[in-house]
PDB file of N, CA and C in Angstrom:
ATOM      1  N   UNK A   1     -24.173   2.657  47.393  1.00  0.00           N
ATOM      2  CA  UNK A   1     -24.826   3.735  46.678  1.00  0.00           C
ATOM      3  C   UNK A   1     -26.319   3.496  46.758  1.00  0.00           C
ATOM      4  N   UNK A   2     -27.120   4.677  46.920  1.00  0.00           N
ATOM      5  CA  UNK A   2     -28.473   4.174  47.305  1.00  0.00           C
ATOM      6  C   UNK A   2     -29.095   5.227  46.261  1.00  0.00           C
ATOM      7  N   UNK A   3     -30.087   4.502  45.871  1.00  0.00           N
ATOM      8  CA  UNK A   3     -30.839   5.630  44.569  1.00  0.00           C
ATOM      9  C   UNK A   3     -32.554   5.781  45.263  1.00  0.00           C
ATOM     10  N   UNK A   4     -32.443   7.077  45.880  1.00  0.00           N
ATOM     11  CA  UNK A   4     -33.596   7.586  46.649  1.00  0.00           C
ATOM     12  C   UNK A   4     -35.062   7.597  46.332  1.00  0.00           C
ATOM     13  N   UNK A   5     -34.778   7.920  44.802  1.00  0.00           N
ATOM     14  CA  UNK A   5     -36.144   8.059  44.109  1.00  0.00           C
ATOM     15  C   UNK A   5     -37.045   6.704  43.792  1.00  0.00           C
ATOM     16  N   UNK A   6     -36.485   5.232  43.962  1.00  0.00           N
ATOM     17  CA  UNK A   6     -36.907   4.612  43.686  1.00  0.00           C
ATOM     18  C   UNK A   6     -37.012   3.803  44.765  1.00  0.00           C
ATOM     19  N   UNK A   7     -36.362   3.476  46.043  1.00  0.00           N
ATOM     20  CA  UNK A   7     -36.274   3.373  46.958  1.00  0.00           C
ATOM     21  C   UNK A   7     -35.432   1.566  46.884  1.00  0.00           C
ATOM     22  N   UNK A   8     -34.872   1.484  45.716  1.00  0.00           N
ATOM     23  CA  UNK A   8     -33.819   0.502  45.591  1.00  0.00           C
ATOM     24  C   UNK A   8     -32.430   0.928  46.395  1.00  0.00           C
ATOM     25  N   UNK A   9     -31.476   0.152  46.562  1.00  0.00           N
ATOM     26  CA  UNK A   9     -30.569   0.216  46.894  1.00  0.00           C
ATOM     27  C   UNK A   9     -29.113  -0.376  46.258  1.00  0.00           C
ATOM     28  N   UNK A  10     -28.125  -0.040  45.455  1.00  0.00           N
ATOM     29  CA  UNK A  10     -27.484  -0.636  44.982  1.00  0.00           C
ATOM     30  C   UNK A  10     -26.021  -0.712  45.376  1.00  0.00           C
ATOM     31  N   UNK A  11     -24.813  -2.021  45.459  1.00  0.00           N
ATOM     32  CA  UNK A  11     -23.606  -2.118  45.670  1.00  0.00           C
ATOM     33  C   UNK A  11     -22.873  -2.887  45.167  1.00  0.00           C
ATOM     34  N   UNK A  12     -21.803  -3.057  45.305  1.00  0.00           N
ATOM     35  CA  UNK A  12     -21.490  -4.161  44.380  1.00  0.00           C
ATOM     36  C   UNK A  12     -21.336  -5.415  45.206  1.00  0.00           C
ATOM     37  N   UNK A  13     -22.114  -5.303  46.400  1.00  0.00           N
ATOM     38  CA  UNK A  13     -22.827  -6.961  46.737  1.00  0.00           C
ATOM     39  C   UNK A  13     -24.085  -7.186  45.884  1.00  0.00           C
ATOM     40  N   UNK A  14     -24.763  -6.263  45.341  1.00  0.00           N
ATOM     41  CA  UNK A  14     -25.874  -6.630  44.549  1.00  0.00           C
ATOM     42  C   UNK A  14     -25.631  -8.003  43.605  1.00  0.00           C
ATOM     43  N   UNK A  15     -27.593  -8.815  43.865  1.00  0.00           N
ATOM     44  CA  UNK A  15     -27.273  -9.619  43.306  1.00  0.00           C
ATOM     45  C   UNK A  15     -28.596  -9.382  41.909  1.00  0.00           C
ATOM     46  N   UNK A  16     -27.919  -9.884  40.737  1.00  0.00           N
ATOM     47  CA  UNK A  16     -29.303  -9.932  40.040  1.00  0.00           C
ATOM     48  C   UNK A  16     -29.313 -11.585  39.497  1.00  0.00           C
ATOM     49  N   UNK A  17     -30.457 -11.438  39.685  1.00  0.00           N
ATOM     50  CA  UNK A  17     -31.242 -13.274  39.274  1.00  0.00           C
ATOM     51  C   UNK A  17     -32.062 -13.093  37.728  1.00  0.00           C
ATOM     52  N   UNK A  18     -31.510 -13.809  37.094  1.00  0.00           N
ATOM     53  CA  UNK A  18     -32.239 -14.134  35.977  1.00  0.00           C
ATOM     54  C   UNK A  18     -32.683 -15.438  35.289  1.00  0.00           C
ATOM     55  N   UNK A  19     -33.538 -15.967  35.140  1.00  0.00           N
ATOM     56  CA  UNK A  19     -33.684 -17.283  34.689  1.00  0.00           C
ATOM     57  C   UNK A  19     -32.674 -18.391  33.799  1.00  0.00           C
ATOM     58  N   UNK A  20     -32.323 -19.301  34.083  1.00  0.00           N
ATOM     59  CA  UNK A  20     -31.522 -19.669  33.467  1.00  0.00           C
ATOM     60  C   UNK A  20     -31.826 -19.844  31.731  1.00  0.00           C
ATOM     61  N   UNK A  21     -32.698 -20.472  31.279  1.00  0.00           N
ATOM     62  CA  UNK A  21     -33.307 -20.081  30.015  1.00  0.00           C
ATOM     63  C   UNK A  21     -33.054 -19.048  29.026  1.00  0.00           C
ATOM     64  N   UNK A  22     -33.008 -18.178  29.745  1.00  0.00           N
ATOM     65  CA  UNK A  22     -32.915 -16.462  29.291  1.00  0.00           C
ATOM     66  C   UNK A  22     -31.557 -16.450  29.226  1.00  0.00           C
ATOM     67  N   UNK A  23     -30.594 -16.401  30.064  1.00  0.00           N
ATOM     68  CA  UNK A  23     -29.467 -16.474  30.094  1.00  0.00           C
ATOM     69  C   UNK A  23     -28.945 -17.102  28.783  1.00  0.00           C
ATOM     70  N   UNK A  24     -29.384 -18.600  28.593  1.00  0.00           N
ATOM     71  CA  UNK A  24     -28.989 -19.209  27.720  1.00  0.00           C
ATOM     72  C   UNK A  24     -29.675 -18.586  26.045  1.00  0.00           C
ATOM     73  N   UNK A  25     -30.414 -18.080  26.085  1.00  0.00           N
ATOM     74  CA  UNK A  25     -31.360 -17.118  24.623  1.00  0.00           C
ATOM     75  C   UNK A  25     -30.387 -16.361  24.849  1.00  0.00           C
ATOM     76  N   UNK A  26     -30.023 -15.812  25.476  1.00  0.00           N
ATOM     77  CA  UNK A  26     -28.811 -14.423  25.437  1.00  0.00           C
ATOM     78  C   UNK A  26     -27.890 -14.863  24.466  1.00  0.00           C
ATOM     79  N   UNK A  27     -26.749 -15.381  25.370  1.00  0.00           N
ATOM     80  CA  UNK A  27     -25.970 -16.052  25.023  1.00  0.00           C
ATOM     81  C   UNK A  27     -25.944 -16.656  23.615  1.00  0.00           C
ATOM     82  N   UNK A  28     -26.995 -17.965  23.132  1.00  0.00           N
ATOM     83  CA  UNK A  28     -27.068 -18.295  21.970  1.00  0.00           C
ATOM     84  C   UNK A  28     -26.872 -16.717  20.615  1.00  0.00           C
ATOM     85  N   UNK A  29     -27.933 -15.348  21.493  1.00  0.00           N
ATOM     86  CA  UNK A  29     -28.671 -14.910  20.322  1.00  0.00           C
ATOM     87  C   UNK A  29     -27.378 -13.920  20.225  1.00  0.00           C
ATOM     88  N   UNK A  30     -26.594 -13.789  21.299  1.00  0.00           N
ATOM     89  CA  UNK A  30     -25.202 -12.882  21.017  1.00  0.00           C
ATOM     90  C   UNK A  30     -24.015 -13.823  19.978  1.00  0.00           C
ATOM     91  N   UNK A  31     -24.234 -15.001  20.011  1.00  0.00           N
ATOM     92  CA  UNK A  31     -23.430 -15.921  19.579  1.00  0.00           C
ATOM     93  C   UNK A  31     -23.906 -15.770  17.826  1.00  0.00           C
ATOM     94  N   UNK A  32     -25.298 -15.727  17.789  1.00  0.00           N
ATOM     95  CA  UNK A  32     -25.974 -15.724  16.280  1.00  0.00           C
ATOM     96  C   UNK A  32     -25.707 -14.771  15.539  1.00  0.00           C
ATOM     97  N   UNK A  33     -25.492 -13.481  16.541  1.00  0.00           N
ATOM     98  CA  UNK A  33     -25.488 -11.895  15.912  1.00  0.00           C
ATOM     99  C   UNK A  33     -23.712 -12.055  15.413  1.00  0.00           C
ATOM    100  N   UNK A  34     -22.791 -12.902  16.396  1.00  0.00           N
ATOM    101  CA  UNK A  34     -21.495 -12.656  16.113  1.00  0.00           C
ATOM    102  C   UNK A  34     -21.457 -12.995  14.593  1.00  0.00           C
ATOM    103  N   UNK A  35     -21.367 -14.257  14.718  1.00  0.00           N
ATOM    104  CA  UNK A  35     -21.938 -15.382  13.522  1.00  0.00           C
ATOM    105  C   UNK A  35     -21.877 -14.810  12.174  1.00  0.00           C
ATOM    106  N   UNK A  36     -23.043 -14.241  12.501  1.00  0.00           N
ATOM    107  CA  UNK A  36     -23.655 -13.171  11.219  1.00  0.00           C
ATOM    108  C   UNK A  36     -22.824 -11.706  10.539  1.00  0.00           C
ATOM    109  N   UNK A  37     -22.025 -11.213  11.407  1.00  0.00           N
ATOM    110  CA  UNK A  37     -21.187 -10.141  11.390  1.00  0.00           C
ATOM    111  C   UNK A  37     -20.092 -10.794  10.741  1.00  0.00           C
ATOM    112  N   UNK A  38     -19.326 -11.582  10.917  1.00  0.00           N
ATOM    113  CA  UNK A  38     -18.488 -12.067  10.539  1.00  0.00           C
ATOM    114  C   UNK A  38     -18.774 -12.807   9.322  1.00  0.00           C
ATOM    115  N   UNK A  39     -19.485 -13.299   8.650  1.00  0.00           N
ATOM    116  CA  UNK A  39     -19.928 -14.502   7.877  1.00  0.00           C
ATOM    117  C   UNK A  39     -20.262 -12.962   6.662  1.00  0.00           C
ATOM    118  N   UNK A  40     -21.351 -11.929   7.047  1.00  0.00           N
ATOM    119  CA  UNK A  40     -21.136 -10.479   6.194  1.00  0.00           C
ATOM    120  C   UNK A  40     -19.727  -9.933   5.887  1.00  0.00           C
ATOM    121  N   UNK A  41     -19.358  -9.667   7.214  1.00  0.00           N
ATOM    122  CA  UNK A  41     -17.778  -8.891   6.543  1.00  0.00           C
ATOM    123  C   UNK A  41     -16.934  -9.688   5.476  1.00  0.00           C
ATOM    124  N   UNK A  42     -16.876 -11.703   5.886  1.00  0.00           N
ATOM    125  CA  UNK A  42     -16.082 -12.243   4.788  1.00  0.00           C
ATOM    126  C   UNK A  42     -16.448 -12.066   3.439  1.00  0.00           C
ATOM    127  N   UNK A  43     -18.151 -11.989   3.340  1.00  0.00           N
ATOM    128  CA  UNK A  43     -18.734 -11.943   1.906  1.00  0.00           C
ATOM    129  C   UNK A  43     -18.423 -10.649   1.286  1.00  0.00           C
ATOM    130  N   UNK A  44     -18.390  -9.837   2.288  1.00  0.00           N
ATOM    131  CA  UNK A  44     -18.070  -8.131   1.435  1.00  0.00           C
ATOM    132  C   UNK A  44     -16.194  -8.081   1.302  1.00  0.00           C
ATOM    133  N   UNK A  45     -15.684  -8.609   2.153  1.00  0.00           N
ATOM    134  CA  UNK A  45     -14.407  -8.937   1.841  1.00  0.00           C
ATOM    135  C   UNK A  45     -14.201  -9.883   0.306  1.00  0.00           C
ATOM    136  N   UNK A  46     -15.058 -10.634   0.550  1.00  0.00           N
ATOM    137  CA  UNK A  46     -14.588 -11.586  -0.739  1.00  0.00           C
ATOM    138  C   UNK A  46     -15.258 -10.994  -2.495  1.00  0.00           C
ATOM    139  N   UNK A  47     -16.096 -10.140  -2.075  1.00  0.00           N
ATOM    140  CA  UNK A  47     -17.210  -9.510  -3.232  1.00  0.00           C
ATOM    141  C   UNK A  47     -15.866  -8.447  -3.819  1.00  0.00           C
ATOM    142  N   UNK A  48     -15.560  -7.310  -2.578  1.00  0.00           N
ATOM    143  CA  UNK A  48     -14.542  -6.754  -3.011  1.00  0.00           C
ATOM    144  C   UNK A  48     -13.324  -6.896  -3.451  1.00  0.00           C
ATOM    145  N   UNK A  49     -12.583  -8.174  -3.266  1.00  0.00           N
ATOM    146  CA  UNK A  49     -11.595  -8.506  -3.885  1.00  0.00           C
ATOM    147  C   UNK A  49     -12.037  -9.416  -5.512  1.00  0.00           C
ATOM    148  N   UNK A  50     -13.158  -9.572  -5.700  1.00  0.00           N
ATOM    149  CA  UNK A  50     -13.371 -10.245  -6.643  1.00  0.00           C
ATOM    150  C   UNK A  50     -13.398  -8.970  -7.870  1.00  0.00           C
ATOM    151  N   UNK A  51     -13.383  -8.088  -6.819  1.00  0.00           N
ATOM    152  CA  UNK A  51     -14.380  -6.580  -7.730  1.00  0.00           C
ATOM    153  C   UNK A  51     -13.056  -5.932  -8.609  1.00  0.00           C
ATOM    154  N   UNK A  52     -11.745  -6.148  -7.488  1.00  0.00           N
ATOM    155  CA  UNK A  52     -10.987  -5.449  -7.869  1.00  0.00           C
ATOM    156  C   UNK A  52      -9.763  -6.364  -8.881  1.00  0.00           C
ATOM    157  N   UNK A  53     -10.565  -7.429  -8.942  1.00  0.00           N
ATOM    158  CA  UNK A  53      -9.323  -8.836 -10.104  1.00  0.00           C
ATOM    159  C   UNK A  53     -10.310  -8.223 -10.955  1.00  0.00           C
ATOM    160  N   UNK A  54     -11.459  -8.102 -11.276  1.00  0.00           N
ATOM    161  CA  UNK A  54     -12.701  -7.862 -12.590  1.00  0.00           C
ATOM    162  C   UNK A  54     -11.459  -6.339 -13.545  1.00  0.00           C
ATOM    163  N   UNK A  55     -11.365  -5.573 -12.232  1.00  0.00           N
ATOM    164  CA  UNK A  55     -11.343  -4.194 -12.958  1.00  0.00           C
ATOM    165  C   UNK A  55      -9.638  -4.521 -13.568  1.00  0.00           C
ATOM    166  N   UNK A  56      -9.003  -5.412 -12.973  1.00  0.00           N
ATOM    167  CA  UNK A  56      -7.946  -6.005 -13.411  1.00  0.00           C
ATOM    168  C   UNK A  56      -7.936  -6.455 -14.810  1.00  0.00           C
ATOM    169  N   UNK A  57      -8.960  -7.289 -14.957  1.00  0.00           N
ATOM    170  CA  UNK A  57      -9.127  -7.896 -16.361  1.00  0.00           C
ATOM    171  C   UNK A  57      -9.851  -6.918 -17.245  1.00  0.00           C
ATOM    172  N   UNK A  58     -10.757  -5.888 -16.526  1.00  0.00           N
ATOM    173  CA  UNK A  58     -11.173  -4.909 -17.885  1.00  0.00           C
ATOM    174  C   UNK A  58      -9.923  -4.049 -18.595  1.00  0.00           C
ATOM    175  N   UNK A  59      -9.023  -3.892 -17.325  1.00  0.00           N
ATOM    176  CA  UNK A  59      -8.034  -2.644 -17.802  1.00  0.00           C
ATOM    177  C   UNK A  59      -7.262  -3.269 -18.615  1.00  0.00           C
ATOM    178  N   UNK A  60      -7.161  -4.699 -18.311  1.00  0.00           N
ATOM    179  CA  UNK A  60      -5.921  -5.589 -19.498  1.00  0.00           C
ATOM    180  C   UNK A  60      -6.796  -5.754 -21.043  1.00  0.00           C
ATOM    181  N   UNK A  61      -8.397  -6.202 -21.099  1.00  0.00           N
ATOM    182  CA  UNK A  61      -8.753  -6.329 -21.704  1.00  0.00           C
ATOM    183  C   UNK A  61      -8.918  -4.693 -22.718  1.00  0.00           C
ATOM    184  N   UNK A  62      -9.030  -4.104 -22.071  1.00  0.00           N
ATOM    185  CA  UNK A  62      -8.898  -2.465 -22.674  1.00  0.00           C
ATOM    186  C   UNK A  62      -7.371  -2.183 -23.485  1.00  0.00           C
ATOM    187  N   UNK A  63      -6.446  -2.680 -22.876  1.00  0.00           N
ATOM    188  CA  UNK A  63      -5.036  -2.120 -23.253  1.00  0.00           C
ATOM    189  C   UNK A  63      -5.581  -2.776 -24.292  1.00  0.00           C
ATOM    190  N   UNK A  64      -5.882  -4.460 -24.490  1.00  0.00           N
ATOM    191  CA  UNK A  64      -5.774  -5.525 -25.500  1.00  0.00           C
ATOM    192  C   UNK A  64      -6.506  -5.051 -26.579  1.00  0.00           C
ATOM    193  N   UNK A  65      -7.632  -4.734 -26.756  1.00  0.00           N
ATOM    194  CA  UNK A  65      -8.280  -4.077 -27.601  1.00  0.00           C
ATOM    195  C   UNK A  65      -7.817  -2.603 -28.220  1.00  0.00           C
ATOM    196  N   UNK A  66      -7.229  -1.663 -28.089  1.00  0.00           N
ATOM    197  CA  UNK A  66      -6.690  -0.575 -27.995  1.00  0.00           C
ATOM    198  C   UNK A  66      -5.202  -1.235 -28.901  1.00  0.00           C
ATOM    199  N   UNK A  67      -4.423  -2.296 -28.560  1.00  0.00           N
ATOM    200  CA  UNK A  67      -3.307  -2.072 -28.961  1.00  0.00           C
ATOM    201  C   UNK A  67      -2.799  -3.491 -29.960  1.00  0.00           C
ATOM    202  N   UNK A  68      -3.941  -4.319 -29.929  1.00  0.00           N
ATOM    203  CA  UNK A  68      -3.982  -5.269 -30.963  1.00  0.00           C
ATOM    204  C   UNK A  68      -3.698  -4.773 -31.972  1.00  0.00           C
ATOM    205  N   UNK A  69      -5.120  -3.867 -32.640  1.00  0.00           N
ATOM    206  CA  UNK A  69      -5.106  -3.800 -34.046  1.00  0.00           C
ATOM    207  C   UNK A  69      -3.938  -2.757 -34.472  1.00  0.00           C
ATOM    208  N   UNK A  70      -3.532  -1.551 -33.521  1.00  0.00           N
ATOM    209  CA  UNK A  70      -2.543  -1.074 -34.013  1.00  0.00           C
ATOM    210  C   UNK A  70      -1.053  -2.210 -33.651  1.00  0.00           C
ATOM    211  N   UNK A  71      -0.789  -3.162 -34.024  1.00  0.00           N
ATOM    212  CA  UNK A  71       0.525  -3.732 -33.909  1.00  0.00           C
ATOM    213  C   UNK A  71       1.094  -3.930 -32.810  1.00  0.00           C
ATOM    214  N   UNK A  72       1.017  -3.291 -31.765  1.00  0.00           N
ATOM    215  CA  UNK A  72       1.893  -2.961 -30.716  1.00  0.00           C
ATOM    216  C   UNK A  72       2.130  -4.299 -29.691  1.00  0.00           C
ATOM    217  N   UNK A  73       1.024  -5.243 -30.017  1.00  0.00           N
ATOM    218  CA  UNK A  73       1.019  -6.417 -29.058  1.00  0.00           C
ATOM    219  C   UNK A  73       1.441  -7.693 -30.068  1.00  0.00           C
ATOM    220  N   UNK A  74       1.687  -7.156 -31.248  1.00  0.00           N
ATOM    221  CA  UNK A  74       2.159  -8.638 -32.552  1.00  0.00           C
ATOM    222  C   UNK A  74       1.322  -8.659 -33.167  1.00  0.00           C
ATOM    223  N   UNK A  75       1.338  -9.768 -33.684  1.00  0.00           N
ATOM    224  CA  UNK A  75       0.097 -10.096 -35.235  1.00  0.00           C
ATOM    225  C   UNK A  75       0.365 -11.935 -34.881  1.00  0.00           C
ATOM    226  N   UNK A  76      -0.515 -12.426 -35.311  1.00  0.00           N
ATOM    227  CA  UNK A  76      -0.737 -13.822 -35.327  1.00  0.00           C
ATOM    228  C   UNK A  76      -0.228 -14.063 -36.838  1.00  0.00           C
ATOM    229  N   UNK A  77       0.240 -15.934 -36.694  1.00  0.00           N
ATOM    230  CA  UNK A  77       1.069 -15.883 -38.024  1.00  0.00           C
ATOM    231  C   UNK A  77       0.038 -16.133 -39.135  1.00  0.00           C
ATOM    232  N   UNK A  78      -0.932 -16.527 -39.593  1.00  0.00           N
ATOM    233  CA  UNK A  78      -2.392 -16.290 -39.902  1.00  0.00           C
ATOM    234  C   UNK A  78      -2.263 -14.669 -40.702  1.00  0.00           C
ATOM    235  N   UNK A  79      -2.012 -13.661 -39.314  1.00  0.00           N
ATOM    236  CA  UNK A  79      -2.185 -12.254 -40.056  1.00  0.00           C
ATOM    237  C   UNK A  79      -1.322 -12.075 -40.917  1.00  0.00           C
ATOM    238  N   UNK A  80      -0.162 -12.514 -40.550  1.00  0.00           N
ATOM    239  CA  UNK A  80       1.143 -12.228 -41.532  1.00  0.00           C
ATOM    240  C   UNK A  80       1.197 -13.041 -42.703  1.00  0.00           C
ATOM    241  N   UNK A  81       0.378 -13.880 -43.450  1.00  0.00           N
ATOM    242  CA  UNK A  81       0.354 -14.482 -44.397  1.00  0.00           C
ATOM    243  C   UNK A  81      -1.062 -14.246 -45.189  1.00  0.00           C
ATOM    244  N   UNK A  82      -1.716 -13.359 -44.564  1.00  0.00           N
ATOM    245  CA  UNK A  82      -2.721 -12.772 -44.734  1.00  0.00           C
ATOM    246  C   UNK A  82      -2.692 -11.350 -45.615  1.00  0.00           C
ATOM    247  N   UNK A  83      -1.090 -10.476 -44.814  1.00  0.00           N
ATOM    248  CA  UNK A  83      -1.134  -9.620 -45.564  1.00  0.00           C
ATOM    249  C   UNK A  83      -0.070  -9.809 -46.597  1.00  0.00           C
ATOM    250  N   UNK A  84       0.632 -10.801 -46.662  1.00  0.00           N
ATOM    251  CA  UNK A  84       1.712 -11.332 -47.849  1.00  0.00           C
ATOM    252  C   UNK A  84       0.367 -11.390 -49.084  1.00  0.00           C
ATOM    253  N   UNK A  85      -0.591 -11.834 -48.671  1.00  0.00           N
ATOM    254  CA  UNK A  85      -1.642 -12.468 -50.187  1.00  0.00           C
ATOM    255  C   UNK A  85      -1.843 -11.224 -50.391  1.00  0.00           C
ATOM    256  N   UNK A  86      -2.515 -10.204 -49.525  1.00  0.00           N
ATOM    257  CA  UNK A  86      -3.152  -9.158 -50.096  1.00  0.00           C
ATOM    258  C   UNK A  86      -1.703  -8.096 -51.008  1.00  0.00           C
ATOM    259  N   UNK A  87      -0.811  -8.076 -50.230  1.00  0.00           N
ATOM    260  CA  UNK A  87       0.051  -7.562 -51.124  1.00  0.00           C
ATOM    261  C   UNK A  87       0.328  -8.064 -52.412  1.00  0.00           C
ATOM    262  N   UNK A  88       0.558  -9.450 -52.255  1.00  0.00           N
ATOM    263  CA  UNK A  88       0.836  -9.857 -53.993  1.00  0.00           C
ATOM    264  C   UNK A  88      -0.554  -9.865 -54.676  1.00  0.00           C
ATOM    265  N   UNK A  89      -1.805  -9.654 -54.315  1.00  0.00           N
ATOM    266  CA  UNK A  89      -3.085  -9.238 -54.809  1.00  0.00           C
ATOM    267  C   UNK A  89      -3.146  -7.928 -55.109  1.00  0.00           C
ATOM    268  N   UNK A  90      -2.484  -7.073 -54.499  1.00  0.00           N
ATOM    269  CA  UNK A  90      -2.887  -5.395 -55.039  1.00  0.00           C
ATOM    270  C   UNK A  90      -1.735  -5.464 -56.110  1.00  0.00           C
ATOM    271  N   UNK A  91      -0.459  -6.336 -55.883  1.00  0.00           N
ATOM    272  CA  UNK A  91       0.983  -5.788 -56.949  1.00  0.00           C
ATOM    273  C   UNK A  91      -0.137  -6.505 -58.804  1.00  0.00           C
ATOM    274  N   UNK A  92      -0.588  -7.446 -58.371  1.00  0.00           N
ATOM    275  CA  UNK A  92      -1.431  -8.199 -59.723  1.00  0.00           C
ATOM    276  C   UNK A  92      -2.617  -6.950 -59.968  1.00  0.00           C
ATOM    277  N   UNK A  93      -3.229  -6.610 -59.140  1.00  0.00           N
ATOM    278  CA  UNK A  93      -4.542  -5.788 -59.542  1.00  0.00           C
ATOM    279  C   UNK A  93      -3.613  -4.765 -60.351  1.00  0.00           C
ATOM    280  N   UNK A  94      -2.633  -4.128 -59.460  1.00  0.00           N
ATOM    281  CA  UNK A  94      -1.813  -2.569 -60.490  1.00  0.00           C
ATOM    282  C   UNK A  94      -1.245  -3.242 -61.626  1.00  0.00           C
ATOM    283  N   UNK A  95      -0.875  -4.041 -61.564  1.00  0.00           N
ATOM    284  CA  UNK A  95      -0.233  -4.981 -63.178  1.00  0.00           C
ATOM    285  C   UNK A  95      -1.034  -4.812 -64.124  1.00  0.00           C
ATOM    286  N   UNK A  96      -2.666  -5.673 -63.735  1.00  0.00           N
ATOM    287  CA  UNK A  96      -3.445  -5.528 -64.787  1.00  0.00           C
ATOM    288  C   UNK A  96      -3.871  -3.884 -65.038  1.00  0.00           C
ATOM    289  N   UNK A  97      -4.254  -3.507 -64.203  1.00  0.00           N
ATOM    290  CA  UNK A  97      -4.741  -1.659 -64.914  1.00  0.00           C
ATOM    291  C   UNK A  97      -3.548  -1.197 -65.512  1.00  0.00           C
ATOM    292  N   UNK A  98      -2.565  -1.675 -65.328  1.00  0.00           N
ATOM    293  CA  UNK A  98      -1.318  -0.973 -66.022  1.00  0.00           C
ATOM    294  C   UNK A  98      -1.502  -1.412 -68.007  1.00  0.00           C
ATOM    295  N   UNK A  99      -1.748  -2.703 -68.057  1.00  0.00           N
ATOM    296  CA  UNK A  99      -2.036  -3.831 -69.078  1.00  0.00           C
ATOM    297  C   UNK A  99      -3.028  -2.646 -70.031  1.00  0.00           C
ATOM    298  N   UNK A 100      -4.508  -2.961 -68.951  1.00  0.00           N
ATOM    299  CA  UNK A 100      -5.476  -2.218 -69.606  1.00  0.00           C
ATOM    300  C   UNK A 100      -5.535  -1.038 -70.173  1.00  0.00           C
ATOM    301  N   UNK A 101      -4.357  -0.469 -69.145  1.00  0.00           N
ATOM    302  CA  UNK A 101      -4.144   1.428 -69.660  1.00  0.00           C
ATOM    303  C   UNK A 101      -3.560   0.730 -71.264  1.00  0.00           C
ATOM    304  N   UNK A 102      -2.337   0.211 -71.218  1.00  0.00           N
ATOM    305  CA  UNK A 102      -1.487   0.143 -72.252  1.00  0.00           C
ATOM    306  C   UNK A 102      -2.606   0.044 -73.253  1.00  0.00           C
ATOM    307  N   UNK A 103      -3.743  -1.088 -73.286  1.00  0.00           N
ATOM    308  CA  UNK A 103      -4.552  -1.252 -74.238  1.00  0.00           C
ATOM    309  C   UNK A 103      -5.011  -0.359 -74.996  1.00  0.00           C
ATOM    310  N   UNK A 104      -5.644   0.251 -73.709  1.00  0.00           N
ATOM    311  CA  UNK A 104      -6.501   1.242 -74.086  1.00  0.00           C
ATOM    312  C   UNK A 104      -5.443   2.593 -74.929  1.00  0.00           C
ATOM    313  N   UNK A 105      -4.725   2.823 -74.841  1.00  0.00           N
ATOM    314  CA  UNK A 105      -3.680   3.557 -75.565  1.00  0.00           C
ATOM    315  C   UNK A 105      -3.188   2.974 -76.837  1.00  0.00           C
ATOM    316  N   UNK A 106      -3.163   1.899 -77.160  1.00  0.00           N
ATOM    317  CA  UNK A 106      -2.656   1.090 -78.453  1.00  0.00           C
ATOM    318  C   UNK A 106      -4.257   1.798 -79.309  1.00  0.00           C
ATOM    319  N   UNK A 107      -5.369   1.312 -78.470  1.00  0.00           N
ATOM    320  CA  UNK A 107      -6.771   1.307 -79.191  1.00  0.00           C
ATOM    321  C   UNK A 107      -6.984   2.702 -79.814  1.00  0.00           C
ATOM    322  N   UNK A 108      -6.907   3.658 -78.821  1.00  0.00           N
ATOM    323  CA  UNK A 108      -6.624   5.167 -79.313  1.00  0.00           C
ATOM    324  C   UNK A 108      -5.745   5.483 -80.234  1.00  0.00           C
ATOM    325  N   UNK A 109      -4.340   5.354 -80.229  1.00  0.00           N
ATOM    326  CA  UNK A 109      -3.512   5.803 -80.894  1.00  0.00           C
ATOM    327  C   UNK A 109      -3.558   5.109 -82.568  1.00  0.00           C
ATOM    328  N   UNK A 110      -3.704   6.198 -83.759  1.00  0.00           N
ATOM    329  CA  UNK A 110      -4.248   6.086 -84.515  1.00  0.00           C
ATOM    330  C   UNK A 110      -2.554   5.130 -85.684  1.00  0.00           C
ATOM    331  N   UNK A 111      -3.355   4.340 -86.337  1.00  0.00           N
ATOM    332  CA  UNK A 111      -2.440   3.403 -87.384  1.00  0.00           C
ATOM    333  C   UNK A 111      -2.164   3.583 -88.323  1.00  0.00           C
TER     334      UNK A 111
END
C-alpha cells in the first residue's frame, strides 16, 4: 500500500524503530496506568460495599428505635420491675387521695 501524498510507502514488511528506552517508559507507564485502574475500581468496590452494610445498620437501627419503645422488640428485666414499682406507686398515691377525700368529708359533714 503506498500513501502518495506523503511519498512514504507502507506494508506489512514495514519496519518501525524506536529507542529502546522509550519502549521501556511505554511499557512501565501502561503498566502504572493498569495499576491505578484496578487499585480505583477495588477502592470504589470496597467504599460501595461498605456503603451498603451502613444502610444495613441504619434500617435495623430505624426498625430498633421505632419498635423498642412500643414493646414489639421486649422490655429489659430492669423495665419490668420498673413498671411493677410504678404500679404499686400509683395503687398507694389513689389509696391516699381516697384517705384524704374520706377526711375531707368527715371534716365537712356536720356533728
Amino acid at each position: 500500500m503506498k500513501n502518495n501524498k506523503k511519498g512514504h510507502s507502507f506494508s506489512d514488511q514495514s519496519i518501525i524503530s524506536i529507542p529502546l528506552r522509550n519502549l521501556i517508559a511505554i511499557v512501565i507507564a501502561v503498566g502504572v496506568v493498569v495499576t491505578g485502574y484496578f487499585n480505583v475500581t477495588g477502592r470504589i468496590t470496597f467504599l460501595e460495599h461498605n456503603m451498603e452494610l451502613q444502610r444495613v445498620y441504619v434500617d435495623e437501627n430505624s426498625n430498633f428505635r421505632i419498635k423498642w419503645p412500643l414493646g414489639e422488640l421486649g422490655a429489659l428485666p430492669d423495665d419490668a420491675e420498673q413498671n411493677m414499682r410504678l404500679t404499686q406507686l400509683e395503687k398507694q398515691i389513689e389509696e391516699i387521695f381516697l384517705e384524704m377525700k374520706e377526711i375531707e368529708r368527715n371534716k365537712k359533714a356536720p356533728k
